[in-house]
Protein backbone atom coordinates (compact mmCIF):
# COMPACT_ATOMS: atom_id res chain seq x y z
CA UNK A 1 -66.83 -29.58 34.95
CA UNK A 2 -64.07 -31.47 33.30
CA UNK A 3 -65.15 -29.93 30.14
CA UNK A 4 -64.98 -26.23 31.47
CA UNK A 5 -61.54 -27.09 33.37
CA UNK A 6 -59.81 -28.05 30.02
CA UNK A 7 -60.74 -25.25 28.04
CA UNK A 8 -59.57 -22.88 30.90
CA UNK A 9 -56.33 -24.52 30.61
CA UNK A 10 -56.08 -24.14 26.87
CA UNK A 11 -57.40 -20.51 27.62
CA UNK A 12 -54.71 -20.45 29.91
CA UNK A 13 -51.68 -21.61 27.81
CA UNK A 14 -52.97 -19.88 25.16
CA UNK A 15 -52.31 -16.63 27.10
CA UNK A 16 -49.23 -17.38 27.60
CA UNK A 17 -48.40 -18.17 24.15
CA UNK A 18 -49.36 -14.89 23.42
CA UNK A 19 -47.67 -13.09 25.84
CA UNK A 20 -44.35 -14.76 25.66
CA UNK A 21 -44.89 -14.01 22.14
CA UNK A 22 -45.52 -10.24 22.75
CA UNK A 23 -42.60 -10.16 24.59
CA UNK A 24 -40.44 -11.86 22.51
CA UNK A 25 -41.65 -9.73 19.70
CA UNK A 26 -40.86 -6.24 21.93
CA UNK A 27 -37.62 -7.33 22.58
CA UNK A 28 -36.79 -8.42 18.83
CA UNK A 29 -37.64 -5.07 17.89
CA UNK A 30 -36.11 -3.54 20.47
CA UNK A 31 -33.14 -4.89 19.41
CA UNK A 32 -33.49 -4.59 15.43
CA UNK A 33 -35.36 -1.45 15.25
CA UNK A 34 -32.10 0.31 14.65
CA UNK A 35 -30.80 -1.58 12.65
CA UNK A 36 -33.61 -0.81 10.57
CA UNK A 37 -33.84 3.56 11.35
CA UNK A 38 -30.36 3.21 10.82
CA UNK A 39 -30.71 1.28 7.23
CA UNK A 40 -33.83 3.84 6.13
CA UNK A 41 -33.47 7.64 4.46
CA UNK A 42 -34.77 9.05 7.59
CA UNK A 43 -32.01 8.04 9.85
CA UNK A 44 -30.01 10.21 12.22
CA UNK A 45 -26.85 9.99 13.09
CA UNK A 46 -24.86 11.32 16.40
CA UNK A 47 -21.54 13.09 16.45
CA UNK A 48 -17.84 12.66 16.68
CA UNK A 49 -15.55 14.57 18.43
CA UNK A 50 -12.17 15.31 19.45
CA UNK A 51 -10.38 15.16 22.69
CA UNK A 52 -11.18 18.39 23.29
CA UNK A 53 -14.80 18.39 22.64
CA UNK A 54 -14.27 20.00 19.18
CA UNK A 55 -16.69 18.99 16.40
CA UNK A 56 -14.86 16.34 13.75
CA UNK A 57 -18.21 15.26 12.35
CA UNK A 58 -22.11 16.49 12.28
CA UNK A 59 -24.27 13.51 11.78
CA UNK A 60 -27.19 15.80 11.92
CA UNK A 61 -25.87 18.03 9.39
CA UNK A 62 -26.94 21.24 11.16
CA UNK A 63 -24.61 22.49 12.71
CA UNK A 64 -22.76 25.63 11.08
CA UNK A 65 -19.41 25.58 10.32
CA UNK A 66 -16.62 27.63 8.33
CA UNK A 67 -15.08 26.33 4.63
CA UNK A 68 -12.88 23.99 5.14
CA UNK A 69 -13.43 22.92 8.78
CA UNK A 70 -13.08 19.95 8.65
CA UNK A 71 -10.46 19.37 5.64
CA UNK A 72 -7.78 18.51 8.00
CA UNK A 73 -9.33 15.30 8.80
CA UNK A 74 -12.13 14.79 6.17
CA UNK A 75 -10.90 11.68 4.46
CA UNK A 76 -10.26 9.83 7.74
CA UNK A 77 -13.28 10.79 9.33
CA UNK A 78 -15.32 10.46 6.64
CA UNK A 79 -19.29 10.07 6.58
CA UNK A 80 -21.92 7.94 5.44
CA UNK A 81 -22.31 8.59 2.07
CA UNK A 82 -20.68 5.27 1.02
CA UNK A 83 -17.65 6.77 -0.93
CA UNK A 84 -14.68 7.05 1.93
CA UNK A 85 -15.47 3.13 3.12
CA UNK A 86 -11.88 2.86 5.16
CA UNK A 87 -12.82 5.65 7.30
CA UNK A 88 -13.52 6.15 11.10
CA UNK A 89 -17.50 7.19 10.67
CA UNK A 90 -17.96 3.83 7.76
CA UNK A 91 -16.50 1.36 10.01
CA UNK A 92 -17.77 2.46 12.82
CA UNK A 93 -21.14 3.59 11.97
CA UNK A 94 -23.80 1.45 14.42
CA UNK A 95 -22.26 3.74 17.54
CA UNK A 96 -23.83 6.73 15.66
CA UNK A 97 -27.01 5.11 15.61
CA UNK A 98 -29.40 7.98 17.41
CA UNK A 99 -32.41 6.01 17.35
CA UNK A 100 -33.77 3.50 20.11
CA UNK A 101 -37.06 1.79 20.56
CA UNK A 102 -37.74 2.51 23.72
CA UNK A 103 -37.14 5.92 23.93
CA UNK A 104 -37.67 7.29 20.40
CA UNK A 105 -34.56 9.88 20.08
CA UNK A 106 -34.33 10.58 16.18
CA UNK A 107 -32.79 14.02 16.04
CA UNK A 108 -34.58 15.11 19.27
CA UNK A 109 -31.38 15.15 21.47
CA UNK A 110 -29.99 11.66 21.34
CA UNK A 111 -26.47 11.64 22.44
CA UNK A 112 -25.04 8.89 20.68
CA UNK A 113 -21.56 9.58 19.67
CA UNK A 114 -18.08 8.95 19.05
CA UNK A 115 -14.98 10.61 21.10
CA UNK A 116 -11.71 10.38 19.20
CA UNK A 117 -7.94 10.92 20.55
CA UNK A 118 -7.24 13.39 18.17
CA UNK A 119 -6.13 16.95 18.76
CA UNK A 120 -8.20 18.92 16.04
CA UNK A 121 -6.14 21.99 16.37
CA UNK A 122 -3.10 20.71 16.11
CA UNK A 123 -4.00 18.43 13.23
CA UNK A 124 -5.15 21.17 11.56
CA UNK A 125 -2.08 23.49 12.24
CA UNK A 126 -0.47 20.37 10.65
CA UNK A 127 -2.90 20.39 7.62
CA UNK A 128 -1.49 23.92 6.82
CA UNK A 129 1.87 23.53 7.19
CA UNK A 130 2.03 22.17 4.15
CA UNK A 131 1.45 25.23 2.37
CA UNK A 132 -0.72 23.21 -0.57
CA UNK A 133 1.85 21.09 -0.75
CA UNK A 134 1.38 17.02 -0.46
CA UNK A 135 1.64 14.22 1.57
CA UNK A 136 0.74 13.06 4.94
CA UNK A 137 1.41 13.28 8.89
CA UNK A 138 0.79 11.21 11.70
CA UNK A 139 1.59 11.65 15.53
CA UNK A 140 0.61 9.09 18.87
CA UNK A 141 1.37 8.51 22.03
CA UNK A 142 3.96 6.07 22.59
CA UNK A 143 2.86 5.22 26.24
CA UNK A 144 -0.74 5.13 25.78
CA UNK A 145 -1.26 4.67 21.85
CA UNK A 146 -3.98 7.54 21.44
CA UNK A 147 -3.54 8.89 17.73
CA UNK A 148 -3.72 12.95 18.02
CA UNK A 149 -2.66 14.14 14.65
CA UNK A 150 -3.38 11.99 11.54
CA UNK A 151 -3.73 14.76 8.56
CA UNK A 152 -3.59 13.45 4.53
CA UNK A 153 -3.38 15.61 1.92
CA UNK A 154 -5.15 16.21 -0.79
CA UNK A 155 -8.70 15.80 1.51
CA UNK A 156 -11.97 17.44 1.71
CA UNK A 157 -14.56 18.77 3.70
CA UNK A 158 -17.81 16.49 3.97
CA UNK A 159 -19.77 19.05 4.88
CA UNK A 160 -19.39 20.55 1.45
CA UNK A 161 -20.87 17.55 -0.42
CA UNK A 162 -18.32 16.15 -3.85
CA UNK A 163 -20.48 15.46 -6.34
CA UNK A 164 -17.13 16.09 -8.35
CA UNK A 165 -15.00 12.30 -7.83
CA UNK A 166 -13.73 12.06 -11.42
CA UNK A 167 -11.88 15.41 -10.88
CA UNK A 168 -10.57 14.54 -7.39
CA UNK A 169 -6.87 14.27 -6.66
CA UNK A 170 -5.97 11.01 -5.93
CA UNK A 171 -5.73 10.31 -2.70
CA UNK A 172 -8.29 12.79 -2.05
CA UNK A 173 -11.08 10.17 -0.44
CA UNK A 174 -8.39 7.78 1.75
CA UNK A 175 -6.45 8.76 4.30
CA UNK A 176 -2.47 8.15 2.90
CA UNK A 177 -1.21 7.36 6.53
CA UNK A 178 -2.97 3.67 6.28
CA UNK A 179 -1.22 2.97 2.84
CA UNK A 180 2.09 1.33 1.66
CA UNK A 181 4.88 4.21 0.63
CA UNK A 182 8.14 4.01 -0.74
CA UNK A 183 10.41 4.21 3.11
CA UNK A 184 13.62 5.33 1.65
CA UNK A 185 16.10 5.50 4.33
CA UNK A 186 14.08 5.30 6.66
CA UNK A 187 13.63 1.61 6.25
CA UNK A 188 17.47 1.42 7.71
CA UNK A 189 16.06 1.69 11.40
CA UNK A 190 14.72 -2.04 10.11
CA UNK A 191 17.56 -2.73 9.14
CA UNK A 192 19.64 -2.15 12.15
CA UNK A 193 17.53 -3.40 14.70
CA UNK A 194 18.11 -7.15 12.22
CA UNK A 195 21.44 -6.77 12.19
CA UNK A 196 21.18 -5.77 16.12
CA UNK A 197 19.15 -8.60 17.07
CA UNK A 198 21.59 -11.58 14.55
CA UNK A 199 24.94 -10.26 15.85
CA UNK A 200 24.10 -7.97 19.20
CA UNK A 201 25.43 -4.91 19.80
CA UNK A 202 29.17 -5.72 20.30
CA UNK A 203 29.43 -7.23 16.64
CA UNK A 204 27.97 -4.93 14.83
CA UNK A 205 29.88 -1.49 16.20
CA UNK A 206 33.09 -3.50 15.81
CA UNK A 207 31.89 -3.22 12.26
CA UNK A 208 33.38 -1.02 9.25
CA UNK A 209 32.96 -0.59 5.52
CA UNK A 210 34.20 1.91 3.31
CA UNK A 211 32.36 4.24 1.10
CA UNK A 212 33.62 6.08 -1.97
CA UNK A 213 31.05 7.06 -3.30
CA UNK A 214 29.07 3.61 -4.70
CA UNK A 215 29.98 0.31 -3.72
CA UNK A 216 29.55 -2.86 -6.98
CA UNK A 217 27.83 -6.16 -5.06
CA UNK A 218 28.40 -9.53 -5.72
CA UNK A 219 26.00 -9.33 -8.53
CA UNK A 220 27.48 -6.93 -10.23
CA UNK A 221 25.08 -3.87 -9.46
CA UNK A 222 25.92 -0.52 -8.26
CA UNK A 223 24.98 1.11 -5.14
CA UNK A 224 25.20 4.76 -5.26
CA UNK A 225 25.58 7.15 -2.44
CA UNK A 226 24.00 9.96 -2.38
CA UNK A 227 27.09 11.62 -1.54
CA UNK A 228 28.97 11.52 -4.68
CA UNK A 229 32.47 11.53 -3.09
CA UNK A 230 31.46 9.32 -0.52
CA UNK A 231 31.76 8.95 3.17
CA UNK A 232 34.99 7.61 3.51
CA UNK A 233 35.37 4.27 6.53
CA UNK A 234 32.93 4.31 8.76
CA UNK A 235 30.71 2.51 11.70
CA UNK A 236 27.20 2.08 11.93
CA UNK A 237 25.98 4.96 13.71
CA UNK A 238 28.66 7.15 10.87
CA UNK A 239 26.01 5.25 8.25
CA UNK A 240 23.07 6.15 10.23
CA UNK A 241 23.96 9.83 10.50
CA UNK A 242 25.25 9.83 6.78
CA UNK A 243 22.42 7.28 5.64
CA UNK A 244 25.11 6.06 3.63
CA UNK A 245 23.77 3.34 1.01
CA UNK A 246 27.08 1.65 -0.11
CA UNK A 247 26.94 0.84 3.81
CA UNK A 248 24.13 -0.71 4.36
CA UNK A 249 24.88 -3.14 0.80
CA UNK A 250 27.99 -4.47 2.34
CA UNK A 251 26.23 -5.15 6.00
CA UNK A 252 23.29 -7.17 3.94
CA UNK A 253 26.51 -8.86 2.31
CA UNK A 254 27.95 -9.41 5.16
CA UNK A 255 28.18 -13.26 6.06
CA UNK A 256 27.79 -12.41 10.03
CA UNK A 257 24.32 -11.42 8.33
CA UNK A 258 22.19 -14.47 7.13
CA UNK A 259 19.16 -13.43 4.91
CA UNK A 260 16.95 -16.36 6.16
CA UNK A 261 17.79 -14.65 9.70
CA UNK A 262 17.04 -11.31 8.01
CA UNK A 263 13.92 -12.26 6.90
CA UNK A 264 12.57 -13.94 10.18
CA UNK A 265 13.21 -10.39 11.64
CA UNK A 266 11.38 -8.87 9.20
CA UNK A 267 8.46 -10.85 9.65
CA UNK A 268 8.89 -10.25 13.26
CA UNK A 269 8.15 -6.57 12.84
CA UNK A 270 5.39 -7.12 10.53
CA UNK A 271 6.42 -7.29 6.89
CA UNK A 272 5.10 -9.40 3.97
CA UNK A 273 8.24 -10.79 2.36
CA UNK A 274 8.45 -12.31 -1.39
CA UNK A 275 4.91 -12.13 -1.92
CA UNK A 276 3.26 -13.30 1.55
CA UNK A 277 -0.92 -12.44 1.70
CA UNK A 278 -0.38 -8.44 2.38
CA UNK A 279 -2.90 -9.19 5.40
CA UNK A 280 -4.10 -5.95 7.00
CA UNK A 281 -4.16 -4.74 10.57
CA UNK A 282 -6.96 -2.59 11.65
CA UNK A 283 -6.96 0.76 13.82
CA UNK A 284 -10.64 0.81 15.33
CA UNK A 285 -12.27 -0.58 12.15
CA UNK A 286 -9.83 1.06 9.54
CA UNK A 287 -7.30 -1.22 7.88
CA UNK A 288 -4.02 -0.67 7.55
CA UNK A 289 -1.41 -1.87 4.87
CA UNK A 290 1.02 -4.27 6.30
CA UNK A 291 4.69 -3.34 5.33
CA UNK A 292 6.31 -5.47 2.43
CA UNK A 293 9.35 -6.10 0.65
CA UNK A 294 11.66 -8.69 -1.50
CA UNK A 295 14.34 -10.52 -0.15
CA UNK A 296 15.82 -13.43 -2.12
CA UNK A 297 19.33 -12.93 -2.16
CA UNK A 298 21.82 -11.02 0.16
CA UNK A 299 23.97 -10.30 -2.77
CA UNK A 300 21.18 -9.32 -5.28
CA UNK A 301 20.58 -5.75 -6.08
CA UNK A 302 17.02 -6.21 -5.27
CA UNK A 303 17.00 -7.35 -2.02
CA UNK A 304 20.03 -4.99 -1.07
CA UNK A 305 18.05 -1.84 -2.67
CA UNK A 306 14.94 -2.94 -0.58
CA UNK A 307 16.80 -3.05 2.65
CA UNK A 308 17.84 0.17 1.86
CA UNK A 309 14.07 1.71 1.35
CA UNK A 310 13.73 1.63 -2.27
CA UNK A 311 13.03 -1.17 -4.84
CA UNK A 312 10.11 -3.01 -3.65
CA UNK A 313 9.44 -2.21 0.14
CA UNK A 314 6.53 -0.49 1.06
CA UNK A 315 5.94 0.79 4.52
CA UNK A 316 2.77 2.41 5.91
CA UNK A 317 3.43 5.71 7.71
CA UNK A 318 1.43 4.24 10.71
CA UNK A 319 3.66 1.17 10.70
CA UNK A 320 6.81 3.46 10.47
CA UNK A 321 5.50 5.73 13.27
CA UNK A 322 4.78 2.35 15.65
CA UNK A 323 8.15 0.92 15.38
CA UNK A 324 9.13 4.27 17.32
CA UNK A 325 7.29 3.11 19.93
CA UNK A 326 9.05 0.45 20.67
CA UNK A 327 12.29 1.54 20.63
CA UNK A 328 10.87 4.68 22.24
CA UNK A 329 9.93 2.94 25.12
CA UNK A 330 12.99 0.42 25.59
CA UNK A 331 10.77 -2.82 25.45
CA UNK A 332 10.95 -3.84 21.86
CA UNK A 333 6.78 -3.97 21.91
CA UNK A 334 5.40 -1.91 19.73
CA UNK A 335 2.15 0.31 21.76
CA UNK A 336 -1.01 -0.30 19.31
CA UNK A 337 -2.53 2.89 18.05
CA UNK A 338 -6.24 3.78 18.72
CA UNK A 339 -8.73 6.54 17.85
CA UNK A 340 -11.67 6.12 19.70
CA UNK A 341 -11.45 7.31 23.71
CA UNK A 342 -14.61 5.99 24.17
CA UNK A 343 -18.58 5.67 22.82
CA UNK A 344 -21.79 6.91 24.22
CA UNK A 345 -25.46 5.91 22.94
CA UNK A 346 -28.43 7.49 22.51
CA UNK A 347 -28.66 8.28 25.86
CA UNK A 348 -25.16 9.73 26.51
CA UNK A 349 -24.62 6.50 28.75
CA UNK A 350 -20.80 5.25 28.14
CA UNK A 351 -20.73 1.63 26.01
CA UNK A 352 -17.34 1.91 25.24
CA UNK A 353 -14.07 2.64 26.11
CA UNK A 354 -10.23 2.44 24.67
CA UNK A 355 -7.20 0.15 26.55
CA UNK A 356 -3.68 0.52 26.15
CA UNK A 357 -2.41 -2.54 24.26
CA UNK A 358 1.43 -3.94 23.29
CA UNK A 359 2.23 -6.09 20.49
CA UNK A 360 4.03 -9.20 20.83
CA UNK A 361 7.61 -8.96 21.19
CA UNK A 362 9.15 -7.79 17.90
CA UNK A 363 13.03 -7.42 18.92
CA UNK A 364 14.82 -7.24 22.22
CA UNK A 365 14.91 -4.46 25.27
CA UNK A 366 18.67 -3.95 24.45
CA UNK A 367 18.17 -3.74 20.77
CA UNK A 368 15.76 -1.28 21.29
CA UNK A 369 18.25 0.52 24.14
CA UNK A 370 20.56 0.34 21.78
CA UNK A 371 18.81 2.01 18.53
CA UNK A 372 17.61 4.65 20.72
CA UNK A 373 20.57 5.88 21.43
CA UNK A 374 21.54 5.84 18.04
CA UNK A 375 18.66 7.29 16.71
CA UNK A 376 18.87 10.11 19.49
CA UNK A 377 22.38 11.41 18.62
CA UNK A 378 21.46 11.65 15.35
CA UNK A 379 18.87 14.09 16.44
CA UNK A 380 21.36 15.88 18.88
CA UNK A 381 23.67 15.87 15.93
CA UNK A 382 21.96 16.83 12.87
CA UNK A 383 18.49 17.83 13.96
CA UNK A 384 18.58 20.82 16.87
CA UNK A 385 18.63 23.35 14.48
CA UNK A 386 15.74 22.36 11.90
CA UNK A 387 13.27 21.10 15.01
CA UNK A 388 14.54 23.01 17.90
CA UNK A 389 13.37 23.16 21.41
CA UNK A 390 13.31 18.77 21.38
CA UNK A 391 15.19 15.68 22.42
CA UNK A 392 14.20 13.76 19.60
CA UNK A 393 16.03 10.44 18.13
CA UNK A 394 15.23 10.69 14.42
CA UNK A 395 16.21 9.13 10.98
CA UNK A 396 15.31 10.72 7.80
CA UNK A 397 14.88 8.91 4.56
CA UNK A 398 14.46 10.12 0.55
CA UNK A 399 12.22 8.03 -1.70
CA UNK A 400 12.50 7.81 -5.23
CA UNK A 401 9.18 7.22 -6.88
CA UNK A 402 7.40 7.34 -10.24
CA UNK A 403 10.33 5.49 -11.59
CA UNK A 404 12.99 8.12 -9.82
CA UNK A 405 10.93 11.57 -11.38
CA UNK A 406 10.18 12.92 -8.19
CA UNK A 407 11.79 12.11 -4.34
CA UNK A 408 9.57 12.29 -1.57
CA UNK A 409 10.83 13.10 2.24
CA UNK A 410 10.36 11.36 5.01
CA UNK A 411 11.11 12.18 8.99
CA UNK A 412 10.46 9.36 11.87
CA UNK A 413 10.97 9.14 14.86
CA UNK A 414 9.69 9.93 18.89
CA UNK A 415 10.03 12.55 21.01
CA UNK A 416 12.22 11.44 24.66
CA UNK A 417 10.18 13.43 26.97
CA UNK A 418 8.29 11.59 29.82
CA UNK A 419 5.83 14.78 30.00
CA UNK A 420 5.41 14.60 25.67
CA UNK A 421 5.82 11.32 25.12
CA UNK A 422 5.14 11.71 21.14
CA UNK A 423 6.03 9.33 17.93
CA UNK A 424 5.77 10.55 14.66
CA UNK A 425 6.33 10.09 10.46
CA UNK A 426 5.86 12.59 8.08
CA UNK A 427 5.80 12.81 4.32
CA UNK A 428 6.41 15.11 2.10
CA UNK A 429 5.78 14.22 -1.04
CA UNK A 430 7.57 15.58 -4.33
CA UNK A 431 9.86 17.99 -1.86
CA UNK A 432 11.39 19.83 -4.66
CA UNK A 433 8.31 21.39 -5.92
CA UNK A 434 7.67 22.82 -2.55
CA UNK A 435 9.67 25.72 -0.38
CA UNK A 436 8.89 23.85 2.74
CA UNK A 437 10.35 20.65 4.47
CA UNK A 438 9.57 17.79 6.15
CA UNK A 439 11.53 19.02 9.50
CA UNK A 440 9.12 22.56 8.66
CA UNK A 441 5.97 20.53 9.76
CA UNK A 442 7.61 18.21 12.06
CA UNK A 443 8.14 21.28 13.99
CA UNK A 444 4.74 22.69 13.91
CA UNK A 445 3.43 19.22 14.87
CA UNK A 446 5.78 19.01 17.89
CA UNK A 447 4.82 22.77 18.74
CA UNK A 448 1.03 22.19 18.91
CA UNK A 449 1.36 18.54 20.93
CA UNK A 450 3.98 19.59 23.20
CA UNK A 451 2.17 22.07 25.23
């Protein structure tokens, strides 16, 4: 009896062995089995789509769809071919997965997919607005930080296969948006919320310097305006409107203006100074270039020049765009920028969805008060005719590149409109090859968002 009781024990725990195993086993490939679908050539993918519900990617590849559909946003969006890696679809590619275990949905109806923030139409009213021209645009929401137009040109349409990368532009695979660009004057709205935040507000109106024309600094160097004949004594929102370089020198000059104090703002709004690890910051997977410059000496040409928005400074149009945001909305925090609303899996349940997030303070609620209204009667002033029908606050800025051969344009700024509350940068590269301008597409953009 003894005999037959042990072996029904060992009968017993053998059972449960096994089934412990078994289940362990289900649930292991439960878990990897797409990982595996999603790794093989017969994997399915599920779709991503605007805010609207418009198609931005097929991931079954069936679906039938005009030339060019999908240009507008083809190198941000990307797909999984493995050539666009810092793009939406590569970084975010195990929500796509259409394949589970326990149900068995490979191309039979699985709703796994991704819902973006972007407004297809009006990044693709965007997109042609450039008239073949080149450079990039990028618009969010300042209150809630959805991304609805983020257009790069030169792109392509994914559908359409390109078998031919040796002849692409470049550019062509990445969206430009993410990347370092010269600033041009547009790195002055840096620049004034430093000097803001060393000497307040008081200080720096009581401030004046003269311009005629180019100003020599203590090195020696010249400063040109790009007014020839100068702007004559003037304050700082005169320099803003006028973007007058010789004014800017003389305020990095000036000894109410301490570089090391300069610099710790800097790095407050993000920038790699003298070399720092160019560390990235991500936007739902995709990484974005972290702004950098030089700044050694406040009577040095270079660091002068690169508080200007030439010489060495580099500025991502996404980073230019989400300093708006915080002066935008008064509380020197800039709103972080998103572009996925929220994920479904394979059976359309909801896994995922987006939050409203602020940075760490960067610079003061007055500074950014302050700037705001500075940057809005430049608009009143100089803008109402070229983007009408707005209350924008705006600064412009010209960048010399490929060693001062061509000059880019530049427009940021935000849109002061509780109903459209909108922040924006736009590029236009090589502007003198091109009939149309920067405020040209601002305008469209502003048009299609503020509806």
């Amino acid at each position: 009896m003894k005999s037959i009781k042990r072996c029904q024990h060992v009968i017993t725990l053998f059972l449960i062995i096994f089934i412990v195993g078994m289940i362990a086993l289900i649930v292991k490939i439960n878990r990897e089995a797409s990982f595996y679908m999603m790794n093989s050539d017969d994997h399915r993918l599920g779709m991503v789509y605007d805010r609207n519900g418009d198609v931005l990617f097929d991931g079954s590849g069936k679906g039938q769809y005009p030339d060019g559909y999908f240009i507008d946003v083809g190198n941000l969006i990307g797909d999984d071919k493995g050539q666009m890696e810092n793009t939406l679809v590569a970084q975010n590619i195990g929500y796509l997965n259409n394949y589970s275990f326990s149900s068995g949905l490979v191309d039979k109806g699985g709703k796994a997919a991704i819902y973006t923030t972007l407004d297809h139409a009006a990044n693709r009213a965007v997109y042609d607005a450039y008239y073949g021209a080149k450079g990039c645009a990028v618009a969010y929401n300042y209150k809630t930080g959805e991304l609805l137009v983020c257009t790069s040109l030169p792109s392509l349409d994914v559908t359409r296969g390109y078998d031919n990368i040796a002849d692409m532009e470049s550019g062509t695979l990445w969206s430009k948006v993410m990347y370092g660009t010269v600033p041009g004057s547009t790195q002055k709205v840096s620049t004034v919320i430093s000097a803001l935040e060393i000497m307040g507000r008081e200080k720096l109106f009581s401030k004046s310097y003269s311009c005629s024309g180019q100003f020599v600094n203590r090195a020696g160097k010249t400063i040109d305006c790009h007014q020839s004949w100068g702007h004559g004594q003037q304050n700082i929102q005169q320099a803003v409107e006028n973007s007058c370089n010789p004014f800017f020198a003389q305020l990095i000059e000036d000894p109410d203006m301490p570089l090391e104090r300069v610099k710790s703002q800097y790095n407050k709004l993000g920038y790699a100074i003298n070399g720092e690890d160019m560390r990235y910051f991500d936007i739902d997977g995709i990484q974005c270039e972290r702004a950098s410059t030089t700044l050694t000496d406040s009577g040095d040409f270079i660091t002068q020049w690169g508080c200007i928005g030439q010489g060495d400074t580099l500025v991502s149009p996404m980073q230019l765009m989400m300093w708006q945001s915080a002066i935008a909305n008064g509380n020197g925090k800039m709103t972080m920028p998103h572009l996925i609303a929220k994920v479904t899996d394979v059976n359309g349940k909801v896994t995922e969805t987006a939050d409203t997030s602020l940075s760490k303070q960067i610079f003061a609620p007055e500074t950014a008060s302050t700037v705001k209204q500075i940057l809005k009667t430049n608009g009143a002033n100089h803008y109402a005719w070229s983007v009408p029908g707005f209350d924008i606050g705006i600064k412009s800025g010209t960048a010399q590149v490929k060693e001062g051969a061509e000059e880019n344009a530049l427009l940021v700024g935000f849109v002061d409109d509780p109903a459209h509350p909108i922040a924006f940068c736009v590029v236009l590269e090589n502007k003198y090859s091109t009939p149309v301008s920067a405020e040209q597409i601002l305008t469209t953009m502003l048009n299609n968002l503020c509806v």
